[in-house]
C-alpha atoms as a PDB file:
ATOM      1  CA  UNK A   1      78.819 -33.197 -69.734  1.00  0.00           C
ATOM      2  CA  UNK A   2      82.714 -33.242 -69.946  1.00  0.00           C
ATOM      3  CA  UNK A   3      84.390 -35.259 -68.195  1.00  0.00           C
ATOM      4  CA  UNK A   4      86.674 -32.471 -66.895  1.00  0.00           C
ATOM      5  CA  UNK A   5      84.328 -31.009 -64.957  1.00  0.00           C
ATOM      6  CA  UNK A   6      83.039 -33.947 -63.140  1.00  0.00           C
ATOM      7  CA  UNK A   7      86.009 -34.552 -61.941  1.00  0.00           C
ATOM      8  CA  UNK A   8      86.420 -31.411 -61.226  1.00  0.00           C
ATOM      9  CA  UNK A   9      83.008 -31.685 -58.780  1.00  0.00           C
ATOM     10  CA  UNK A  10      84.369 -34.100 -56.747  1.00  0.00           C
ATOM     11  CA  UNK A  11      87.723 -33.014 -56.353  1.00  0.00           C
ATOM     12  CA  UNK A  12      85.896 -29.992 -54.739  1.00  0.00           C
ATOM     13  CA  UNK A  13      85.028 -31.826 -52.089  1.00  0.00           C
ATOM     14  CA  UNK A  14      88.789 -32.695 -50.938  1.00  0.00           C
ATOM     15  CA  UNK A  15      91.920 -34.150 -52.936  1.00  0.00           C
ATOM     16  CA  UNK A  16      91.754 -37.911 -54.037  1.00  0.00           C
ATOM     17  CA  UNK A  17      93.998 -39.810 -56.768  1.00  0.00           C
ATOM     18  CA  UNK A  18      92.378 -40.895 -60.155  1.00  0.00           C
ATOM     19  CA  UNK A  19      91.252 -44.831 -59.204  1.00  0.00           C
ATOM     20  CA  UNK A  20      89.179 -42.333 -56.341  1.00  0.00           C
ATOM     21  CA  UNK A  21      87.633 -40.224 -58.797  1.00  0.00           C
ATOM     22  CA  UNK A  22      87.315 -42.859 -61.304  1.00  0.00           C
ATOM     23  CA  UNK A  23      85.214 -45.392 -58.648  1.00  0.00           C
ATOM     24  CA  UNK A  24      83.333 -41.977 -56.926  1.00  0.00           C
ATOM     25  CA  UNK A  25      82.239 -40.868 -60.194  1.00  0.00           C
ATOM     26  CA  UNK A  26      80.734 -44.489 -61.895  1.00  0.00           C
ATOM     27  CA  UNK A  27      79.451 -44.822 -58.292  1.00  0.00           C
ATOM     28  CA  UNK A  28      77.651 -41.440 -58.203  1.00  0.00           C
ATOM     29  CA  UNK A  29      76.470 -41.468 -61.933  1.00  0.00           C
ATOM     30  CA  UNK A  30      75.531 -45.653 -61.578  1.00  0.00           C
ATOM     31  CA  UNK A  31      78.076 -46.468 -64.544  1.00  0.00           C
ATOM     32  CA  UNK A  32      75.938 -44.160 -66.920  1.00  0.00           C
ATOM     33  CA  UNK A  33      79.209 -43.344 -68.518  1.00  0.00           C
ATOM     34  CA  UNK A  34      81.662 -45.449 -67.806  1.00  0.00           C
ATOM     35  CA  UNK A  35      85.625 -43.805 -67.662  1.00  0.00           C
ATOM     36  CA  UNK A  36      88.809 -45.711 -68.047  1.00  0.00           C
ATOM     37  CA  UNK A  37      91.973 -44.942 -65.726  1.00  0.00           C
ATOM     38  CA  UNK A  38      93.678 -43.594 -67.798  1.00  0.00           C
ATOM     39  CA  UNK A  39      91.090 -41.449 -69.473  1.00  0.00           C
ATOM     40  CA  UNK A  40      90.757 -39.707 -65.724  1.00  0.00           C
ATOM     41  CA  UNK A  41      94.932 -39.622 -65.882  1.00  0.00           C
ATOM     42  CA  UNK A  42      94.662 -37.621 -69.291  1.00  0.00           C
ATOM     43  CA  UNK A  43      91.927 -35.375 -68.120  1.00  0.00           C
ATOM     44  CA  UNK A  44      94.136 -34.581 -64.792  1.00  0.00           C
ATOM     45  CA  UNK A  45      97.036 -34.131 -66.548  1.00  0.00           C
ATOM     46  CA  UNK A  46      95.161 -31.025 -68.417  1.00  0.00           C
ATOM     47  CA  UNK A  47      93.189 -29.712 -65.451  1.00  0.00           C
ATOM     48  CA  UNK A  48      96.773 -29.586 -64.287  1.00  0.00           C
ATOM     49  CA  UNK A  49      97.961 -27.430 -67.039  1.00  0.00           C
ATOM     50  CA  UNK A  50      95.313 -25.009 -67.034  1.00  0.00           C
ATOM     51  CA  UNK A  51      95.848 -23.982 -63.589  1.00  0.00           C
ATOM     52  CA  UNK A  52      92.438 -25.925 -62.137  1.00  0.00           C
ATOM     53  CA  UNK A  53      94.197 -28.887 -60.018  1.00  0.00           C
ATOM     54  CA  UNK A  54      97.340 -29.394 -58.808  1.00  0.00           C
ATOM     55  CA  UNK A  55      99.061 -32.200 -56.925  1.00  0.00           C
ATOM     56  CA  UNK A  56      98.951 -32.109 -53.092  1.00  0.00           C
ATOM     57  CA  UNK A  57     101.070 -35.296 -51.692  1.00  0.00           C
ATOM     58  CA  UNK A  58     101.046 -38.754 -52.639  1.00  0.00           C
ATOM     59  CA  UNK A  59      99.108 -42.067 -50.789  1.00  0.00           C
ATOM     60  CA  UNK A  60     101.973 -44.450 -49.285  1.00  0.00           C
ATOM     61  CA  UNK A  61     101.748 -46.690 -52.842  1.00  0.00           C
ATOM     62  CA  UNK A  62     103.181 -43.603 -54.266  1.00  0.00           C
ATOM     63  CA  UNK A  63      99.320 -42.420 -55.639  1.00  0.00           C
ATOM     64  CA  UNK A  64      99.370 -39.083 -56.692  1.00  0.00           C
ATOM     65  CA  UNK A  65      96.273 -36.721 -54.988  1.00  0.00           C
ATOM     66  CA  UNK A  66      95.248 -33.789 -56.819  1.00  0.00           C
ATOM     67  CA  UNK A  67      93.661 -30.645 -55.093  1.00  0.00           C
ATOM     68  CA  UNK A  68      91.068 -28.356 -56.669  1.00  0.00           C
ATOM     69  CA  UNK A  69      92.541 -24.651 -56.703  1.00  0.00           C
ATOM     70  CA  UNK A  70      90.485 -21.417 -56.103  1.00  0.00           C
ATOM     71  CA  UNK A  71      90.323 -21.211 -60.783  1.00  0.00           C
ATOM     72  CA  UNK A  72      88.856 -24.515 -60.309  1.00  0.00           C
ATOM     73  CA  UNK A  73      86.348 -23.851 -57.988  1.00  0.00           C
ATOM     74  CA  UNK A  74      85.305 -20.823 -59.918  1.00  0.00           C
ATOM     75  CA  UNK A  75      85.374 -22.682 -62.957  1.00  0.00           C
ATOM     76  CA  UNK A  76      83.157 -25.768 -61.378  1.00  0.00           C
ATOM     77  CA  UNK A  77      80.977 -23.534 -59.703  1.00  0.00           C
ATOM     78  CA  UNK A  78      80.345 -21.699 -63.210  1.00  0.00           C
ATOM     79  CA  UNK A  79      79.390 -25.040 -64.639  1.00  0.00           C
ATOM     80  CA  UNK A  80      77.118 -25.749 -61.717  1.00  0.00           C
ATOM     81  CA  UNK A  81      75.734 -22.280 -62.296  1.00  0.00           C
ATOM     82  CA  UNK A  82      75.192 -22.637 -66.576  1.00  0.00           C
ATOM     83  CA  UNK A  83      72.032 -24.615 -68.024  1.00  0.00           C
ATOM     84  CA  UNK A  84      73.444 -26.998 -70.125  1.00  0.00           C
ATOM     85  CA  UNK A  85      73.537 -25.806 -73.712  1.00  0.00           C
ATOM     86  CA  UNK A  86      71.522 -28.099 -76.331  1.00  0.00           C
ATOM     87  CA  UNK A  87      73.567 -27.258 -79.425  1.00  0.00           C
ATOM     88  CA  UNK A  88      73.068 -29.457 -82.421  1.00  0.00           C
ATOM     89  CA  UNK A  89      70.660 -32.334 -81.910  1.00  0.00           C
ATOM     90  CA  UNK A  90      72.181 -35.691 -81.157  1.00  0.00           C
ATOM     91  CA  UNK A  91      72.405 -38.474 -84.100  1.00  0.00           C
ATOM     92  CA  UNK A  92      69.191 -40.153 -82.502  1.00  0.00           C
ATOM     93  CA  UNK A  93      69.764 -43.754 -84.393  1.00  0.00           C
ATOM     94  CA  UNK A  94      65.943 -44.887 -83.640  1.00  0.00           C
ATOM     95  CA  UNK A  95      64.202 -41.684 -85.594  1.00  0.00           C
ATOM     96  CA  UNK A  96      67.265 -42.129 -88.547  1.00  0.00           C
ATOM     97  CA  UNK A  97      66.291 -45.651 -88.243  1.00  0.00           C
ATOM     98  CA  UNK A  98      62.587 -44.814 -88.593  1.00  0.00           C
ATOM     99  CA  UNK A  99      62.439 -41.880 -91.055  1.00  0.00           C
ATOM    100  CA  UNK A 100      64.672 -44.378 -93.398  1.00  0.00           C
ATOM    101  CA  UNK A 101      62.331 -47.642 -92.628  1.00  0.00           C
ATOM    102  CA  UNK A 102      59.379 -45.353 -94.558  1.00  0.00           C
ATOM    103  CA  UNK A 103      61.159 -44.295 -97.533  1.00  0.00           C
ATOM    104  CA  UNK A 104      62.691 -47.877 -98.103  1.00  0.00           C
ATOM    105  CA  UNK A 105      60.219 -50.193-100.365  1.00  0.00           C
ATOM    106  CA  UNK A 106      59.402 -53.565 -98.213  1.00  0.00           C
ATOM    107  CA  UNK A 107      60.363 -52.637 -94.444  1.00  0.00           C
ATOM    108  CA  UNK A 108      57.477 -53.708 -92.297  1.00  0.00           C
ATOM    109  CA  UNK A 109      57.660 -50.090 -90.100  1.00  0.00           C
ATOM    110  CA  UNK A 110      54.722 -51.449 -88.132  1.00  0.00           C
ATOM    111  CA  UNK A 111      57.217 -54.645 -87.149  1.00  0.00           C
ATOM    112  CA  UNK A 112      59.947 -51.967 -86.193  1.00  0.00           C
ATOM    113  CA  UNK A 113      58.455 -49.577 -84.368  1.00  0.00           C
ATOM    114  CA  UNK A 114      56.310 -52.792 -82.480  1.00  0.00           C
ATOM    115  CA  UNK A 115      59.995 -54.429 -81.888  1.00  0.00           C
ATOM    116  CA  UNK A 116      61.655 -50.884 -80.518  1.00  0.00           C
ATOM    117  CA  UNK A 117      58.562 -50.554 -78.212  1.00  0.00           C
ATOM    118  CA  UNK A 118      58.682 -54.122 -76.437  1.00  0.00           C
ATOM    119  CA  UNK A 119      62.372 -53.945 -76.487  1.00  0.00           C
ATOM    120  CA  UNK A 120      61.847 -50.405 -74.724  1.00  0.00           C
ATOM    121  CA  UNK A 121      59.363 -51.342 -72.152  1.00  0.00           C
ATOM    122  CA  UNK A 122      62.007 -54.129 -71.248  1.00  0.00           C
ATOM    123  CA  UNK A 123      64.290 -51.142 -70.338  1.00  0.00           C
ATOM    124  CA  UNK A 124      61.765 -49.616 -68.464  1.00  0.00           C
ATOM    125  CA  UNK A 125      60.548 -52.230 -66.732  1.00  0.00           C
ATOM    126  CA  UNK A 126      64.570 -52.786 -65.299  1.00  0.00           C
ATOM    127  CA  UNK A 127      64.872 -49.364 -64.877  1.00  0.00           C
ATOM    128  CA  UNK A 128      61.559 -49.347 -62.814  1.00  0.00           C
ATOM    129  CA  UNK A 129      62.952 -52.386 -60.352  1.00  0.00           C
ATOM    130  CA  UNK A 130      66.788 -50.498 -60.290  1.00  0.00           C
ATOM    131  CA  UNK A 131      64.894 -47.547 -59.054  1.00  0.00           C
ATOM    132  CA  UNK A 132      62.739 -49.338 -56.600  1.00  0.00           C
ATOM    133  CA  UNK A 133      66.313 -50.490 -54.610  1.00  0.00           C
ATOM    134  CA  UNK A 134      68.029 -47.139 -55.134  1.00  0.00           C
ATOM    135  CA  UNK A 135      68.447 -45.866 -51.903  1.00  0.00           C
ATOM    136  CA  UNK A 136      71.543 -43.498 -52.764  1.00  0.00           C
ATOM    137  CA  UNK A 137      70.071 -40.428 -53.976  1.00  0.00           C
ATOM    138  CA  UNK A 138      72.731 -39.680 -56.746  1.00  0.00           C
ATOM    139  CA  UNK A 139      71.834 -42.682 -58.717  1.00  0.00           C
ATOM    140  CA  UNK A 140      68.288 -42.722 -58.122  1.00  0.00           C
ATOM    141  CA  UNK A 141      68.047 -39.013 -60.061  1.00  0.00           C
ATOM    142  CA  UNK A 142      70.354 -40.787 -62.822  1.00  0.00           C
ATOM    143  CA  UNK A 143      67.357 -43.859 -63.092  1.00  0.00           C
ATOM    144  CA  UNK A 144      64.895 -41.643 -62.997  1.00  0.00           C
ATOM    145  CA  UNK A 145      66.191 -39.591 -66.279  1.00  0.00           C
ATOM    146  CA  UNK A 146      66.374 -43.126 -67.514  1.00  0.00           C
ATOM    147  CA  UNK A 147      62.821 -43.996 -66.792  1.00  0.00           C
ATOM    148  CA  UNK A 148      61.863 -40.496 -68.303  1.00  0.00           C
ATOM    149  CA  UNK A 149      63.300 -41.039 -71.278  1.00  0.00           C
ATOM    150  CA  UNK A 150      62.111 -44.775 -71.982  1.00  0.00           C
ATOM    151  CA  UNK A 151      59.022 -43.217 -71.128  1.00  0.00           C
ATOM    152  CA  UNK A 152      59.625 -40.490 -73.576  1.00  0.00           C
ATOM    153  CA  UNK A 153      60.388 -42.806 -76.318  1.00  0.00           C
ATOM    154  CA  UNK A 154      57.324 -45.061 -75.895  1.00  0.00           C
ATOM    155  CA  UNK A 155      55.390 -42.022 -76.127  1.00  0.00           C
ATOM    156  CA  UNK A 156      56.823 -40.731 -79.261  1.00  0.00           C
ATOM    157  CA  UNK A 157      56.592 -44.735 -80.699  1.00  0.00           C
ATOM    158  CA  UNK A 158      53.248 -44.156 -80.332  1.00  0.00           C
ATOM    159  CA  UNK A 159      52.913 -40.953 -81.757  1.00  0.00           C
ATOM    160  CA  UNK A 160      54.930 -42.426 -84.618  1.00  0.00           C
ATOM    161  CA  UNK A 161      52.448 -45.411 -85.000  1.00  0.00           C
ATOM    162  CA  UNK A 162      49.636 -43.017 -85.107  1.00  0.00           C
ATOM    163  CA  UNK A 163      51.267 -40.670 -88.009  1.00  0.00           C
ATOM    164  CA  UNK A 164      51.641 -43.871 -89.831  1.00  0.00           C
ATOM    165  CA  UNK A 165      48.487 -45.347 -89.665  1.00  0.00           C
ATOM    166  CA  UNK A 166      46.728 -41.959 -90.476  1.00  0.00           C
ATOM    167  CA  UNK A 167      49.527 -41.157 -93.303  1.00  0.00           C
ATOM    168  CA  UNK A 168      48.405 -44.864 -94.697  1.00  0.00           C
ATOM    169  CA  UNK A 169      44.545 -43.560 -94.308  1.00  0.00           C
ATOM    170  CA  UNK A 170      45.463 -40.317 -96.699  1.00  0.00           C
ATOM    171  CA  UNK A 171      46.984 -42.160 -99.104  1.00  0.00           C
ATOM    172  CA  UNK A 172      43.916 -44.379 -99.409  1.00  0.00           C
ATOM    173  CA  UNK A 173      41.216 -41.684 -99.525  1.00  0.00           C
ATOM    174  CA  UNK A 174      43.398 -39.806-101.929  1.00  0.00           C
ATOM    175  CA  UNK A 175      43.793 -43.346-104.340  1.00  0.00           C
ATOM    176  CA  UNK A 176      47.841 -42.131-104.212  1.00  0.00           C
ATOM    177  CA  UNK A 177      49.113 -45.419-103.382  1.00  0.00           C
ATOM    178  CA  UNK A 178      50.275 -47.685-100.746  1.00  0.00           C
ATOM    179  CA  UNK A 179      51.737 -45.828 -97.675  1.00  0.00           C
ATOM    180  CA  UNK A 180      54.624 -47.701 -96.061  1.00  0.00           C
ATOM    181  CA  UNK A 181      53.569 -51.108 -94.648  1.00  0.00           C
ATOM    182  CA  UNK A 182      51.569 -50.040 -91.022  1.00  0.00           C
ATOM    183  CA  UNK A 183      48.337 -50.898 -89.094  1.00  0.00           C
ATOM    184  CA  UNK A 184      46.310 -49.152 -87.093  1.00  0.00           C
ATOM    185  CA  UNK A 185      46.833 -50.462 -83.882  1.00  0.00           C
ATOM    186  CA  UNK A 186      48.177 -47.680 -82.161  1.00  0.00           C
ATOM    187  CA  UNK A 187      48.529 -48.096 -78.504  1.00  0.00           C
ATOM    188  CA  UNK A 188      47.601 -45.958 -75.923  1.00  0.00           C
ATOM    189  CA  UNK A 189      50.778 -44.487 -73.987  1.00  0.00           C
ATOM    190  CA  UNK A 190      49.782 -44.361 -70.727  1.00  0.00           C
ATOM    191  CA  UNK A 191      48.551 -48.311 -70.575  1.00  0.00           C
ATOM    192  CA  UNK A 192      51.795 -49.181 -72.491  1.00  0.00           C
ATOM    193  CA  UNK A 193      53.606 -47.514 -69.772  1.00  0.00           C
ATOM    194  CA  UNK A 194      51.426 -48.591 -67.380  1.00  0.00           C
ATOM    195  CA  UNK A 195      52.235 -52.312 -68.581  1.00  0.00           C
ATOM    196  CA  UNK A 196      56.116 -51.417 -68.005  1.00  0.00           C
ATOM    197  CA  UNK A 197      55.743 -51.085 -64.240  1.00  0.00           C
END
């Protein structure tokens, strides 16, 4: 999501200055991505130059409000309107992490993947007792993607686990070699999750 058209969103609701949009949006979004001042100042300062904001008075300590124009609203309400694209996949540092750990002689991949899990369900678990006090319904759709994904990423841990141990099973039948180091104690996903809340 760019930045530009959050604030955009909320300055479709009525003007505000940048502190406003900068506090509404970490408020709305629970911090997920934090913005500096003067990141939200930049981003104005553009909207303002492509026709999408303009300023519309100033607070009595001389704070500038900007106002969403009519291009604006079209341009939010086009955003609102778009699925998000998934272009190219995200550097995801666990699977780099993981798909080097098996090609490098000596890492324990068991020990990793065992130490991404537990430090995962920690994550969940908070996640599960942020969620549990969210009553704003803004944040409590940004913890649940949170808890979705933790989820997500125990599953595929496990699924990871699994390929290992059976990868290390070939390789044994086959008399090919050791397989990188694993054992086959693959957990179930739904009592690992389970165990998170």
């Amino acid at each position: 999501m760019s930045v530009r058209r959050g604030l955009l969103a909320l300055l479709a609701e009525g003007p505000r200055y940048g502190y406003q949009l900068r506090a509404e949006f970490e408020a709305r979004t629970g911090a997920t991505w934090p913005l500096n001042v003067g990141q939200v100042y930049s981003t104005l300062s553009r909207l303002e130059r492509d026709g999408l904001v303009e300023p519309a008075g100033e607070s009595e300590e001389g704070q500038v409000f900007y106002a969403i124009t009519p291009s604006g609203r079209d341009d939010v309400a086009a955003w609102f309107a778009a699925p998000v694209e998934r272009g190219a996949p995200p550097r995801d540092e666990l699977a780099i992490k993981l798909a080097l750990a098996v090609t490098v002689p000596g890492v324990d991949v068991q020990a990793v993947i065992q130490r991404q899990r537990s430090a995962t369900l920690r994550a969940l678990q908070d996640y599960t007792r942020v969620k549990a006090g969210a009553g704003d319904l803004a944040w409590s759709l940004v913890v649940d993607s949170l808890v979705f994904q933790a989820e997500a990423e125990v599953r595929w841990l496990d699924h990871c686990e699994a390929r290992l141990a059976r990868a290390a099973r070939d390789r044994a039948a086959s008399g090919s070699g050791a397989a990188p180091t694993t054992t086959a104690t693959t957990t179930s996903t739904s009592a690992t999750t389970e165990a998170a809340r």
